[in-house]
N, C-alpha and C. Protein backbone atom coordinates (compact mmCIF):
# COMPACT_ATOMS: atom_id res chain seq x y z
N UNK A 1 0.85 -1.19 0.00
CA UNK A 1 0.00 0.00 0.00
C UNK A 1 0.88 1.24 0.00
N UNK A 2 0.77 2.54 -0.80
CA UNK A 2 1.56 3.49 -0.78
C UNK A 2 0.48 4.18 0.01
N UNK A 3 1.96 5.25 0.79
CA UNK A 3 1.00 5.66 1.80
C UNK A 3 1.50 7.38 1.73
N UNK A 4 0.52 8.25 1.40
CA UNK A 4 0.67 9.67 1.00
C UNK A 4 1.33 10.51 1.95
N UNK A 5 2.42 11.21 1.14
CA UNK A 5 3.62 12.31 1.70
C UNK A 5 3.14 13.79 1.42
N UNK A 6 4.13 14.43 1.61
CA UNK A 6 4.06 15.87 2.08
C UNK A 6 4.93 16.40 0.81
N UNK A 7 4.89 17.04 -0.15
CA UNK A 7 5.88 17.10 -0.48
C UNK A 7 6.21 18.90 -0.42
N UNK A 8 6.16 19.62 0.30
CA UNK A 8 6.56 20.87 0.67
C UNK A 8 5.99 22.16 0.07
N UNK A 9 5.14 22.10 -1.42
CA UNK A 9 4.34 22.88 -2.23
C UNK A 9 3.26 22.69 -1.94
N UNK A 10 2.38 23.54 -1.96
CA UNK A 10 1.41 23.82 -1.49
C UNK A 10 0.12 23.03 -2.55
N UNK A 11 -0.70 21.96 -2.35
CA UNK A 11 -1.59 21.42 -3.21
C UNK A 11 -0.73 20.44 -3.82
N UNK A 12 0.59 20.07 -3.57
CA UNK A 12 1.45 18.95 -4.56
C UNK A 12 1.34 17.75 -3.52
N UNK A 13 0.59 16.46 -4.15
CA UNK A 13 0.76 15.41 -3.43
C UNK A 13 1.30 14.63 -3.85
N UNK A 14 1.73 13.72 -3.29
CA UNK A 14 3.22 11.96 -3.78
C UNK A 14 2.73 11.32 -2.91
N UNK A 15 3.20 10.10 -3.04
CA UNK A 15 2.78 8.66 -2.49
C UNK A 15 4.26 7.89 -2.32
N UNK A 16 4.67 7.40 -1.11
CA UNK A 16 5.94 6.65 -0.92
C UNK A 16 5.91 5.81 -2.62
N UNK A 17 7.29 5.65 -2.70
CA UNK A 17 7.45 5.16 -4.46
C UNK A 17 7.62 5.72 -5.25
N UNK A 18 7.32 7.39 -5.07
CA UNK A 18 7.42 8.00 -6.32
C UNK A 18 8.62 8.25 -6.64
N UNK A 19 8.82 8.45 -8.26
CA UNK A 19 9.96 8.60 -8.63
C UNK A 19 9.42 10.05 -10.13
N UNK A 20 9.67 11.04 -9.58
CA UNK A 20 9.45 12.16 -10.07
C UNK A 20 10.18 13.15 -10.88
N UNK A 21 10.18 13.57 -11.88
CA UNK A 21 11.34 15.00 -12.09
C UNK A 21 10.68 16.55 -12.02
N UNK A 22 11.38 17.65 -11.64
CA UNK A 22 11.04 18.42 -11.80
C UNK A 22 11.78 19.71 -12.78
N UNK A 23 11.06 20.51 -13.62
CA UNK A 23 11.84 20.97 -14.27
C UNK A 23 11.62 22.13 -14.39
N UNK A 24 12.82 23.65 -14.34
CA UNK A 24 12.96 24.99 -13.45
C UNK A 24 13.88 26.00 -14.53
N UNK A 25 14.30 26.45 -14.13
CA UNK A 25 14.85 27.76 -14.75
C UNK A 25 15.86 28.55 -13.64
N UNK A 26 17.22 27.99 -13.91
CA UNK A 26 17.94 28.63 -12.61
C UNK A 26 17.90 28.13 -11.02
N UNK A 27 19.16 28.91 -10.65
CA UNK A 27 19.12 28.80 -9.22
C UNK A 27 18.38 29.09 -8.44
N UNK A 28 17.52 30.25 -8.20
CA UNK A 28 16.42 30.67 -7.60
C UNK A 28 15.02 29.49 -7.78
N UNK A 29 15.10 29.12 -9.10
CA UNK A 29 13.21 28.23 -8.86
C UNK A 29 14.16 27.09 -8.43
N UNK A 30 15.36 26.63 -8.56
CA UNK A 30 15.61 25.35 -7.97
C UNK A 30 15.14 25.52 -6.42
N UNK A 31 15.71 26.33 -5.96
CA UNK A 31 15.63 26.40 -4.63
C UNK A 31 13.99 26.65 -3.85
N UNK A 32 12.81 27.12 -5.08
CA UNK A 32 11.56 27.14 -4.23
C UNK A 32 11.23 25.69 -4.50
N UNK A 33 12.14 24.90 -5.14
CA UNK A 33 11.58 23.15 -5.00
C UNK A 33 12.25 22.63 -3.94
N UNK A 34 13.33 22.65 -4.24
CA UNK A 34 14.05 21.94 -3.40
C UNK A 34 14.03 21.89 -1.97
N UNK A 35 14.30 23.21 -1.21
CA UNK A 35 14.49 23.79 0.16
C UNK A 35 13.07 23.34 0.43
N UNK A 36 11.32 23.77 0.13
CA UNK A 36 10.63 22.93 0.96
C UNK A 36 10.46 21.71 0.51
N UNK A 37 10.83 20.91 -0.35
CA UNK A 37 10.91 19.51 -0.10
C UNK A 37 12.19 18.96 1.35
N UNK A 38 12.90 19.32 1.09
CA UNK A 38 13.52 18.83 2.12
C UNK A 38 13.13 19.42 3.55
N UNK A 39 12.52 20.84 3.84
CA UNK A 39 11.77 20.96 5.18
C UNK A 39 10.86 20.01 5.32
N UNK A 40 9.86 19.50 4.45
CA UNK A 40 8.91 18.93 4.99
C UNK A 40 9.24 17.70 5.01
N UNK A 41 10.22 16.96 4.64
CA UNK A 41 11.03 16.04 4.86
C UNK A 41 11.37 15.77 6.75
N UNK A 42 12.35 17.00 6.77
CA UNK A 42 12.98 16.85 8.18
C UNK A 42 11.85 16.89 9.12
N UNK A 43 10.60 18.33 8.62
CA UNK A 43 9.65 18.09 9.69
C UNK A 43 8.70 16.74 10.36
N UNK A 44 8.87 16.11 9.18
CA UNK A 44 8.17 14.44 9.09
C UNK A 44 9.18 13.44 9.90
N UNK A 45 10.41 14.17 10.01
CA UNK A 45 11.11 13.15 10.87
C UNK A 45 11.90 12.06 9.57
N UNK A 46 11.75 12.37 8.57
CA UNK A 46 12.19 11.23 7.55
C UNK A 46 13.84 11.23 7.27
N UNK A 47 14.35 10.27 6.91
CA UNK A 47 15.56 10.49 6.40
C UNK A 47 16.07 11.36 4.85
N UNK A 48 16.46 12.19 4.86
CA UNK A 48 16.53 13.01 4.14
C UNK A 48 18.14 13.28 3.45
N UNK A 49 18.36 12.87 1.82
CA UNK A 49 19.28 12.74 1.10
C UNK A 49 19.24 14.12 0.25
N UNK A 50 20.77 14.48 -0.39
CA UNK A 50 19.89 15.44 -0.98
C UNK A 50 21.28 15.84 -1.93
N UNK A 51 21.50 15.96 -3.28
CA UNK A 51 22.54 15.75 -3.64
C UNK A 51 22.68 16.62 -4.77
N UNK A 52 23.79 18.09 -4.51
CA UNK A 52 23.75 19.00 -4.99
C UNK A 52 24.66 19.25 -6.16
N UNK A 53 24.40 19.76 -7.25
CA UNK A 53 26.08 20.31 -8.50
C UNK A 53 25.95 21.15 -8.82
N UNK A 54 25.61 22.73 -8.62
CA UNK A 54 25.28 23.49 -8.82
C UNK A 54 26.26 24.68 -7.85
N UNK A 55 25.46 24.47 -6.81
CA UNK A 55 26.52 25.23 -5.98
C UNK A 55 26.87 23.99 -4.44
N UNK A 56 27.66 24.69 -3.43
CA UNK A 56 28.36 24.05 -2.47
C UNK A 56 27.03 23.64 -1.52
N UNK A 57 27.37 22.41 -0.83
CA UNK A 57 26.19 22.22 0.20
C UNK A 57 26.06 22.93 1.05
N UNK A 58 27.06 23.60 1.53
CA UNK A 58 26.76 24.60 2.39
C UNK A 58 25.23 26.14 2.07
N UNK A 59 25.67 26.50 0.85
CA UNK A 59 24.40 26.85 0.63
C UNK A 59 22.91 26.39 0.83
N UNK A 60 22.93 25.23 0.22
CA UNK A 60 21.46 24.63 0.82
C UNK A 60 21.41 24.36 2.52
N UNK A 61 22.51 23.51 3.16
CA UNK A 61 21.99 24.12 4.33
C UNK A 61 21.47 25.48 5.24
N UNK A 62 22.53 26.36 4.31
CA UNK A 62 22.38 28.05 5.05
C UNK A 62 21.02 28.24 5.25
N UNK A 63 20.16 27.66 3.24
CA UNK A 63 19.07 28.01 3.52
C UNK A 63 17.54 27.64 3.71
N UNK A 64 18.18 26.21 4.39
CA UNK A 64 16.27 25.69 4.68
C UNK A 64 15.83 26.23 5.86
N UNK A 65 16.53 26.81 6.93
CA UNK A 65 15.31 27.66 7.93
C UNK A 65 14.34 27.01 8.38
N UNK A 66 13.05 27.95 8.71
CA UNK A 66 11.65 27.51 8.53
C UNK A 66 11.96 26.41 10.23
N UNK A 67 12.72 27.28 11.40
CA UNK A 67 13.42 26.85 12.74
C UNK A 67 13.62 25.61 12.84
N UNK A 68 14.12 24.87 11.73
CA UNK A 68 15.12 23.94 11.75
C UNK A 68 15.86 23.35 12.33
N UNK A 69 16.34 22.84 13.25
CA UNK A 69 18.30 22.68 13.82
C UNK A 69 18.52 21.80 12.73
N UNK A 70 18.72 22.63 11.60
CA UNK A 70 20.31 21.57 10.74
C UNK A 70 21.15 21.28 10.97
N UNK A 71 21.96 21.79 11.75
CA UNK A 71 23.08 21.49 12.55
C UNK A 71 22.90 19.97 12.95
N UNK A 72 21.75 20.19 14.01
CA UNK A 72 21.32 18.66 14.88
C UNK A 72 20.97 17.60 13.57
N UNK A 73 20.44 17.98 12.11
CA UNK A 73 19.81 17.31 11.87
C UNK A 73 20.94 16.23 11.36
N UNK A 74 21.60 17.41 10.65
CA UNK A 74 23.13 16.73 9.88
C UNK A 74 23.96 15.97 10.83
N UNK A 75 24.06 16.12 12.65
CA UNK A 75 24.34 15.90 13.18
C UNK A 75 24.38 14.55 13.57
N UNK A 76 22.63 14.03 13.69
CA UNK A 76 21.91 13.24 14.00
C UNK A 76 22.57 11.94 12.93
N UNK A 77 22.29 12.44 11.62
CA UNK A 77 22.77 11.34 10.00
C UNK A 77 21.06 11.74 9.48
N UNK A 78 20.08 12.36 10.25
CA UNK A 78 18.52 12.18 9.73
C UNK A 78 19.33 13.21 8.06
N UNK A 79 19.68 14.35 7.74
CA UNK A 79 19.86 15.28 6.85
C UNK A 79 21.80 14.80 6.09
N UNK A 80 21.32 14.49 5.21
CA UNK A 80 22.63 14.49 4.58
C UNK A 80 22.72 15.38 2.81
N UNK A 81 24.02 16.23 2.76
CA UNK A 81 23.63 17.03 2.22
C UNK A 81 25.30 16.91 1.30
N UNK A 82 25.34 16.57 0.13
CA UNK A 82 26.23 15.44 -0.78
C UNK A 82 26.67 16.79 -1.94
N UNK A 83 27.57 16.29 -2.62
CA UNK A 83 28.53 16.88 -3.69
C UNK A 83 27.88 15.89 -4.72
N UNK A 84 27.84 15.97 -6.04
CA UNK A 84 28.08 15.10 -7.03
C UNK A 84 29.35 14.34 -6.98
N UNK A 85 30.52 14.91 -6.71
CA UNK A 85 31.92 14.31 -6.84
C UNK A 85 32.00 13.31 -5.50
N UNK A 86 31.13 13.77 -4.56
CA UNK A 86 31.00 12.65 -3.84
C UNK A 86 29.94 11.18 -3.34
N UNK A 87 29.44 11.93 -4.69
CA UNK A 87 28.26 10.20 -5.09
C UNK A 87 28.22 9.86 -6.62
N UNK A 88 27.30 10.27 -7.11
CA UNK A 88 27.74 9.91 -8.88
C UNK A 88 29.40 9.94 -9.38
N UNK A 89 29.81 10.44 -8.96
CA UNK A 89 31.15 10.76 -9.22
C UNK A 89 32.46 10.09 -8.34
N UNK A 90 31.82 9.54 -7.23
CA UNK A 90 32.76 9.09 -6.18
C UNK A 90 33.72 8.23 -6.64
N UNK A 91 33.97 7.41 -7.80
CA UNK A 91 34.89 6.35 -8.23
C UNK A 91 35.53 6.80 -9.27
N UNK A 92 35.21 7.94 -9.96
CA UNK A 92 35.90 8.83 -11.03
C UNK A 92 35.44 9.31 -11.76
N UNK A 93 34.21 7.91 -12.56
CA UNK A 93 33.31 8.42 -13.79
C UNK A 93 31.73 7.77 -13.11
N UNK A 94 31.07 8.21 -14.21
CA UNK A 94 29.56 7.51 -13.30
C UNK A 94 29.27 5.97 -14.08
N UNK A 95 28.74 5.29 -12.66
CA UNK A 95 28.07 3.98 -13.04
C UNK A 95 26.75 3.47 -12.25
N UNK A 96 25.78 3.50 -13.54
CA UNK A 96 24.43 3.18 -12.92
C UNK A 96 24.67 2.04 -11.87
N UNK A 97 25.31 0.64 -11.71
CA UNK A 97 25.46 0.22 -11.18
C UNK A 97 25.56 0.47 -9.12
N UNK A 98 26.80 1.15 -9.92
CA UNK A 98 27.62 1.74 -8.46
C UNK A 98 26.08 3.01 -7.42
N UNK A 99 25.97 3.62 -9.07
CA UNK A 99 24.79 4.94 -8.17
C UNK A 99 23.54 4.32 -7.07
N UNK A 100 23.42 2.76 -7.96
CA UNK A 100 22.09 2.16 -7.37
C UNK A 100 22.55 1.56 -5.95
N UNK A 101 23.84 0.64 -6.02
CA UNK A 101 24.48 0.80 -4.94
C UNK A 101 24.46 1.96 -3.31
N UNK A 102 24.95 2.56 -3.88
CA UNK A 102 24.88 4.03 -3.15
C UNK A 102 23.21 4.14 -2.73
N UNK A 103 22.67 3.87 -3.53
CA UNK A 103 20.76 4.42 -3.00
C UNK A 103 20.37 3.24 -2.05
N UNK A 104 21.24 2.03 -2.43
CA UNK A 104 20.64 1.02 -1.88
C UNK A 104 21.48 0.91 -0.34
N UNK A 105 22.15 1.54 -0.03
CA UNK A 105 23.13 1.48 1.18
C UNK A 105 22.53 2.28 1.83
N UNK A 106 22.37 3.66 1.48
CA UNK A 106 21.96 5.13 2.12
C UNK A 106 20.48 4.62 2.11
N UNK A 107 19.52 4.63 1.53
CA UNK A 107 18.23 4.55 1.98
C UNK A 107 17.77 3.26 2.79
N UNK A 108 18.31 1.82 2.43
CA UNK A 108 17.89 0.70 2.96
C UNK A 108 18.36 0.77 4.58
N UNK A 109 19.76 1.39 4.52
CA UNK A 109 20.30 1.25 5.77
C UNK A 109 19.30 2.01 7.11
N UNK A 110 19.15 3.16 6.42
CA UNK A 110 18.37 4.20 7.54
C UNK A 110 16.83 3.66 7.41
N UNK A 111 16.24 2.60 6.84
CA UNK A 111 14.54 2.24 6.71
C UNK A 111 15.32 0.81 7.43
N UNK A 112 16.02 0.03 7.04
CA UNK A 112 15.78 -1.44 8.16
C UNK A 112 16.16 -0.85 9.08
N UNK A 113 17.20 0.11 9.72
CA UNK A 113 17.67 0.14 10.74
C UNK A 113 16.86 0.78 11.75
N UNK A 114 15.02 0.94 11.14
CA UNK A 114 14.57 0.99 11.90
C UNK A 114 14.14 2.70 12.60
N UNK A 115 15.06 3.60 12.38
CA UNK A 115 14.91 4.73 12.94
C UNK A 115 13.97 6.00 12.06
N UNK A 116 14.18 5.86 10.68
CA UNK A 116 13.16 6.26 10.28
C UNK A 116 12.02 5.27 9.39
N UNK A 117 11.34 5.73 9.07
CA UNK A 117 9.85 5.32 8.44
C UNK A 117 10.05 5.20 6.62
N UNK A 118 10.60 6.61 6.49
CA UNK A 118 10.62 6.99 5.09
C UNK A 118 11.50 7.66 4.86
N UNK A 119 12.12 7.76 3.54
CA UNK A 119 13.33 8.30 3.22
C UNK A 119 12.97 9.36 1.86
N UNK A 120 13.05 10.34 2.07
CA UNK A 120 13.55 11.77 0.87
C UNK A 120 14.54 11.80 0.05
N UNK A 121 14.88 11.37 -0.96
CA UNK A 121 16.29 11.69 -1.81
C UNK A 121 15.96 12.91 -2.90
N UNK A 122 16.59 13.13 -3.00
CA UNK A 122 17.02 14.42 -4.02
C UNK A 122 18.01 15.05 -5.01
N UNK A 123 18.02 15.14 -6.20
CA UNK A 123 19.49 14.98 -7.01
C UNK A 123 19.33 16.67 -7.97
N UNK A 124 20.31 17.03 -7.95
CA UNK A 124 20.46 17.94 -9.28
C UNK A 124 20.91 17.26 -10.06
N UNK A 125 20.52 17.29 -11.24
CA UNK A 125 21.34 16.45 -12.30
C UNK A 125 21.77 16.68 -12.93
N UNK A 126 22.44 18.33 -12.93
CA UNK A 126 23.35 18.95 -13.98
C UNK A 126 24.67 18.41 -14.48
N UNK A 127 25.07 17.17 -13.48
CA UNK A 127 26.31 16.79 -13.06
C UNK A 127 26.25 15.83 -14.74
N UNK A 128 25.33 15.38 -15.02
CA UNK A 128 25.73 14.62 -16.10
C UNK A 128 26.16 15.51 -17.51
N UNK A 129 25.70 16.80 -17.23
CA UNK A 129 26.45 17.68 -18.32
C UNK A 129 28.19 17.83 -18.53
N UNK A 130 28.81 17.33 -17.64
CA UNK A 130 30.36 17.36 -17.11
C UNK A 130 30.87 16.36 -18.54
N UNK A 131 32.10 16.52 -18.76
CA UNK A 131 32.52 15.78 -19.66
C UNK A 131 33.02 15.09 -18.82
N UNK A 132 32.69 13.70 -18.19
CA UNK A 132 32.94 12.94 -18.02
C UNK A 132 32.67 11.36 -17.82
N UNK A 133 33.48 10.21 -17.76
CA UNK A 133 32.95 8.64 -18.43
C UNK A 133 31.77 8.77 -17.43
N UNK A 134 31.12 7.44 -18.60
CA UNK A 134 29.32 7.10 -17.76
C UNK A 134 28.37 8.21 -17.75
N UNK A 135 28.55 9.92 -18.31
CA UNK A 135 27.84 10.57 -18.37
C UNK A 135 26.44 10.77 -19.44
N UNK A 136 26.90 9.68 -20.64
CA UNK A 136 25.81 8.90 -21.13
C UNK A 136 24.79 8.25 -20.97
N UNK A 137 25.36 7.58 -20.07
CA UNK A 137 24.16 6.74 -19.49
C UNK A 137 22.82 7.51 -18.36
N UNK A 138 22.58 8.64 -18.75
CA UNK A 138 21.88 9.46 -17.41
C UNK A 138 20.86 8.89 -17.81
N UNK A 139 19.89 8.62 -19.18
CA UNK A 139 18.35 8.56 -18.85
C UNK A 139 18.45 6.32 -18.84
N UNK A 140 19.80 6.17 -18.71
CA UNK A 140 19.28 4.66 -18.99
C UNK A 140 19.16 4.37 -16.82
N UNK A 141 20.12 5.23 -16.45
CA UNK A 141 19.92 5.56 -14.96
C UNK A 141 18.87 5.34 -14.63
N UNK A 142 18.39 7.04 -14.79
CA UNK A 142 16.63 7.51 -14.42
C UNK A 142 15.60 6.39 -14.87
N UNK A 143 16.02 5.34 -16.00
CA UNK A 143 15.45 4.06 -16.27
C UNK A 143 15.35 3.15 -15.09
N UNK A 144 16.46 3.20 -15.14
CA UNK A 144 16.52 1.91 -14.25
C UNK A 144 15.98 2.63 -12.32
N UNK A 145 16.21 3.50 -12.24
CA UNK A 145 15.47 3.86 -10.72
C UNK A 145 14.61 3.16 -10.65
N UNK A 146 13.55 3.10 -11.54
CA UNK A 146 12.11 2.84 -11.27
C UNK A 146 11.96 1.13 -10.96
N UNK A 147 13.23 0.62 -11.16
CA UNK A 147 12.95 -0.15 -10.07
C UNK A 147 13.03 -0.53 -8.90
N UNK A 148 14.42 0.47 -8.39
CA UNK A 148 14.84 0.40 -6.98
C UNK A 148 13.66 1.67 -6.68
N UNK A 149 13.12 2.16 -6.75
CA UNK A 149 11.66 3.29 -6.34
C UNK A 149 10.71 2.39 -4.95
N UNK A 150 10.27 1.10 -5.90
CA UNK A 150 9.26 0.03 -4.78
C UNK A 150 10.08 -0.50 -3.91
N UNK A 151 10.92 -0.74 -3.66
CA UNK A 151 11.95 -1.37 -2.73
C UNK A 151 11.95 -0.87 -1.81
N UNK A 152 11.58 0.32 -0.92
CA UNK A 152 11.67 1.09 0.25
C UNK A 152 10.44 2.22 -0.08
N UNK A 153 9.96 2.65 1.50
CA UNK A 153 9.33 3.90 1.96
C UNK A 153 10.04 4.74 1.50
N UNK A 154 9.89 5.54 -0.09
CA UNK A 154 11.00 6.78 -0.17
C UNK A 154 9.98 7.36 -1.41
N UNK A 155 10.54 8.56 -1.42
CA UNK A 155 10.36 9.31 -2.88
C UNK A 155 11.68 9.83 -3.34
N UNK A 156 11.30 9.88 -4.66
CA UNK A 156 12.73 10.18 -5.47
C UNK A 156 12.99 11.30 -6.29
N UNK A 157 13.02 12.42 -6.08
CA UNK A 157 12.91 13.46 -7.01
C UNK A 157 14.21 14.02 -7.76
N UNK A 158 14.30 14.45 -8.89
CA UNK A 158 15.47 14.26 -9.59
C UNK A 158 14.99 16.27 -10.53
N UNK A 159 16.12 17.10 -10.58
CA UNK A 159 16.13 18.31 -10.36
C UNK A 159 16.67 18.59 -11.69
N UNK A 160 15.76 19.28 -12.70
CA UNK A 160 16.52 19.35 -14.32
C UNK A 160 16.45 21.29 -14.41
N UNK A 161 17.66 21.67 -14.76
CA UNK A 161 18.03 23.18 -15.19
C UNK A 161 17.06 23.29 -16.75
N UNK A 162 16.43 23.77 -17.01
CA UNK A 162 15.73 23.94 -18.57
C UNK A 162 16.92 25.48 -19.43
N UNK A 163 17.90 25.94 -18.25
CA UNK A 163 18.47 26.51 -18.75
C UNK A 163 19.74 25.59 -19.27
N UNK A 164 20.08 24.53 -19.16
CA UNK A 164 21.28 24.26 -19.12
C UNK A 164 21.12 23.01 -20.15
N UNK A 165 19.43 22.32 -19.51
CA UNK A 165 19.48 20.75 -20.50
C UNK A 165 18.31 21.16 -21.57
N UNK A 166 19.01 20.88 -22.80
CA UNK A 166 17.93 20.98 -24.13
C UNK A 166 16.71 20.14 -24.47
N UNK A 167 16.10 20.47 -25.72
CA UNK A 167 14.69 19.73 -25.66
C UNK A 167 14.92 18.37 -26.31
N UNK A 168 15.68 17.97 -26.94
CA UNK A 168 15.94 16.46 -27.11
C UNK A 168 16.10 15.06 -26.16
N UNK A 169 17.22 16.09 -24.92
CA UNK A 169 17.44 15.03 -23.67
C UNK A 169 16.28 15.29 -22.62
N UNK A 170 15.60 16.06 -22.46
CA UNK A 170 14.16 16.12 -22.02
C UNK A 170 13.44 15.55 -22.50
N UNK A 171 13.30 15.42 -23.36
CA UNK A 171 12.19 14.25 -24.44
C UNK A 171 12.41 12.93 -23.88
N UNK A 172 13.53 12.11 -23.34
CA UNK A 172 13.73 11.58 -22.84
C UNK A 172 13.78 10.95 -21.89
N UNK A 173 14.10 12.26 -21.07
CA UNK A 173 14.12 12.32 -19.55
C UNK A 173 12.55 12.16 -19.01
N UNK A 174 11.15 12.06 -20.09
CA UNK A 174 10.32 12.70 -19.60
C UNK A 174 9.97 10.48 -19.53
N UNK A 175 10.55 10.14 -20.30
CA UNK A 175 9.79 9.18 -20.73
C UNK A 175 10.50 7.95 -19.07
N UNK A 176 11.09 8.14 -18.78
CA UNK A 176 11.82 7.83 -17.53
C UNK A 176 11.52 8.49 -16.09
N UNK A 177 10.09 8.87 -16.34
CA UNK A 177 9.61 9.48 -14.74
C UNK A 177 8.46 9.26 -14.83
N UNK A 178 7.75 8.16 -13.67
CA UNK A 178 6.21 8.38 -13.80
C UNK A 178 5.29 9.67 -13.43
N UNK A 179 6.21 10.13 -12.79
CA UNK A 179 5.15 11.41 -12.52
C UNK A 179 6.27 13.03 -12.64
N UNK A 180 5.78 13.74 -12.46
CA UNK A 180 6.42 15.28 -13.38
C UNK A 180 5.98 16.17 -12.13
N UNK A 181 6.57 17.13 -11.37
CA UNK A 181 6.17 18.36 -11.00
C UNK A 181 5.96 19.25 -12.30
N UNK A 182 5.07 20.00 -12.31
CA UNK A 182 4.81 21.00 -13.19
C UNK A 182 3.75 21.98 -12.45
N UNK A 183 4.97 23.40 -12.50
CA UNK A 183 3.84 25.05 -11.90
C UNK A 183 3.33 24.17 -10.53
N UNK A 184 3.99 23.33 -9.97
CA UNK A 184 3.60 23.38 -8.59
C UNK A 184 2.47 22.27 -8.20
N UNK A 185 2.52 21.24 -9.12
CA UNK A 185 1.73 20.39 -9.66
C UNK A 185 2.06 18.85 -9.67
N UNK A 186 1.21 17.80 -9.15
CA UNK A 186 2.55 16.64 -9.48
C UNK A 186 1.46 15.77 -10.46
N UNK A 187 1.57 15.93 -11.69
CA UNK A 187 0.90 15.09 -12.33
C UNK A 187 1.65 13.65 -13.01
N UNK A 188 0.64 12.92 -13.08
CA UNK A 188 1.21 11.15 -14.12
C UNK A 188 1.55 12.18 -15.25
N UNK A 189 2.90 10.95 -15.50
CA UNK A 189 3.07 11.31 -17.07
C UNK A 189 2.94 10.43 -18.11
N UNK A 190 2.06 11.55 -19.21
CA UNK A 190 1.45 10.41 -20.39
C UNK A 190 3.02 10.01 -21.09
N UNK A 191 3.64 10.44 -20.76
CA UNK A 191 4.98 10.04 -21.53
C UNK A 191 6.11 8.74 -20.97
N UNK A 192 5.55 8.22 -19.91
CA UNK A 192 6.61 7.39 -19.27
C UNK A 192 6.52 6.07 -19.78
N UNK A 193 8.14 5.68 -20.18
CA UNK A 193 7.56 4.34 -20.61
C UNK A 193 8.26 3.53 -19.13
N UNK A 194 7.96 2.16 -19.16
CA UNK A 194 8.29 1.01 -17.65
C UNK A 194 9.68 0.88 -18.24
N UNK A 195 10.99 0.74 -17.21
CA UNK A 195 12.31 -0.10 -17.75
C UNK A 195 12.34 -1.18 -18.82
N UNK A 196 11.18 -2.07 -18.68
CA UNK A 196 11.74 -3.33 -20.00
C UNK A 196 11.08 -2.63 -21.02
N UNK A 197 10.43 -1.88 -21.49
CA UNK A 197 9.97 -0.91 -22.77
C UNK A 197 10.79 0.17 -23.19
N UNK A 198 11.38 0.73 -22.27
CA UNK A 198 12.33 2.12 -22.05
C UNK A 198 13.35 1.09 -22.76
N UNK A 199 13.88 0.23 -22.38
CA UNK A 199 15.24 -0.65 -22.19
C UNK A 199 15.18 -1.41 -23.43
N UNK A 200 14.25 -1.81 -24.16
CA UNK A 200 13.52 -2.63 -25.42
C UNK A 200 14.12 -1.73 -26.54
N UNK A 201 13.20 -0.47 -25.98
CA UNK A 201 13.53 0.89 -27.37
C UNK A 201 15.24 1.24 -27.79
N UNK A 202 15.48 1.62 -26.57
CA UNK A 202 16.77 1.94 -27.05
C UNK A 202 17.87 1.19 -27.49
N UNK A 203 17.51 -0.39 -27.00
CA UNK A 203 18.54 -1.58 -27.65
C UNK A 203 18.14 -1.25 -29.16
């Protein structure tokens, strides 16, 4: 049974499982997504991932507020607040493999171990614009999430620049997310295809 979350916008609802993208214009609208997804995250008590390439983590902590203790939270392990170079990137070049790894350590660990309920992850994904190995493979990635998505109490939201990524790899990207924020909105998307269809096409 999926059981309905918070996701920090006002009228936007998700269901544990989701695996979502949202797509913005700059640093500023990143941040009216991002910052209350992850408040209403911490306020829920959930484990909360959150994985930035844009600017330094320190920024996003400066600014979720909204009387917080980030300090305590980051403190605690509930708030963790990541580099690209130190997750997609942590072995040199990227590997879907390794990334799923990483989701499956960080989220499984903090849901069996019992202390939280549900887990928040969060990615900018500008990082695959970098010239570097495995940066190809981003929408066979965002493919393959959707199956580590049912595996745990979590939602998965994944953070696209419309200034930075063009309309071809969006076309793409769209077909690799069941559901879409849009204007504040979380609708199904008529465009998603399942991994063995996604995975069919492009062989």
């Amino acid at each position: 049974m999926t059981v309905p979350q918070v996701l920090g916008i006002p009228g936007a609802s998700v269901e544990s499982g989701d695996h979502l993208c949202a797509f913005y214009r700059g640093l500023a609208e990143r941040d009216e997504i991002l910052l209350p997804y992850l408040r209403a995250g911490l306020h829920a008590e959930e484990k909360c991932i959150c994985i930035i390439d844009a600017s330094e983590p320190s920024v996003v902590l400066d600014r979720i507020g909204d009387g917080i203790d980030v300090d305590g939270c980051v403190a605690s392990g509930q708030l963790e607040v990541r580099t690209s170079d130190e997750t997609y990137f942590r072995t040199g070049g990227f590997s879907i493999a390794e990334m799923v790894e990483f989701w499956d350590a960080a989220v499984g660990g903090a849901i069996t171990g019992g202390r939280f309920s549900c887990s928040r992850a969060v990615g900018e994904m500008s990082w695959a614009l970098r010239d570097a190995p495995g940066v190809d493979l981003l929408v066979d990635y965002e493919s393959e999430i959707n199956r580590f998505a049912p595996q745990y109490p979590q939602l998965l939201l994944c953070l696209y620049d419309l200034e930075r990524f063009g309309g071809e790899i969006v076309v793409e990207l769209l077909k690799t997310h069941p559901k879409m924020l849009v204007s504040g909105m979380v609708l199904e998307n008529p465009y998603y295809q399942p991994p063995d269809e996604f995975s069919a096409r492009r062989r």
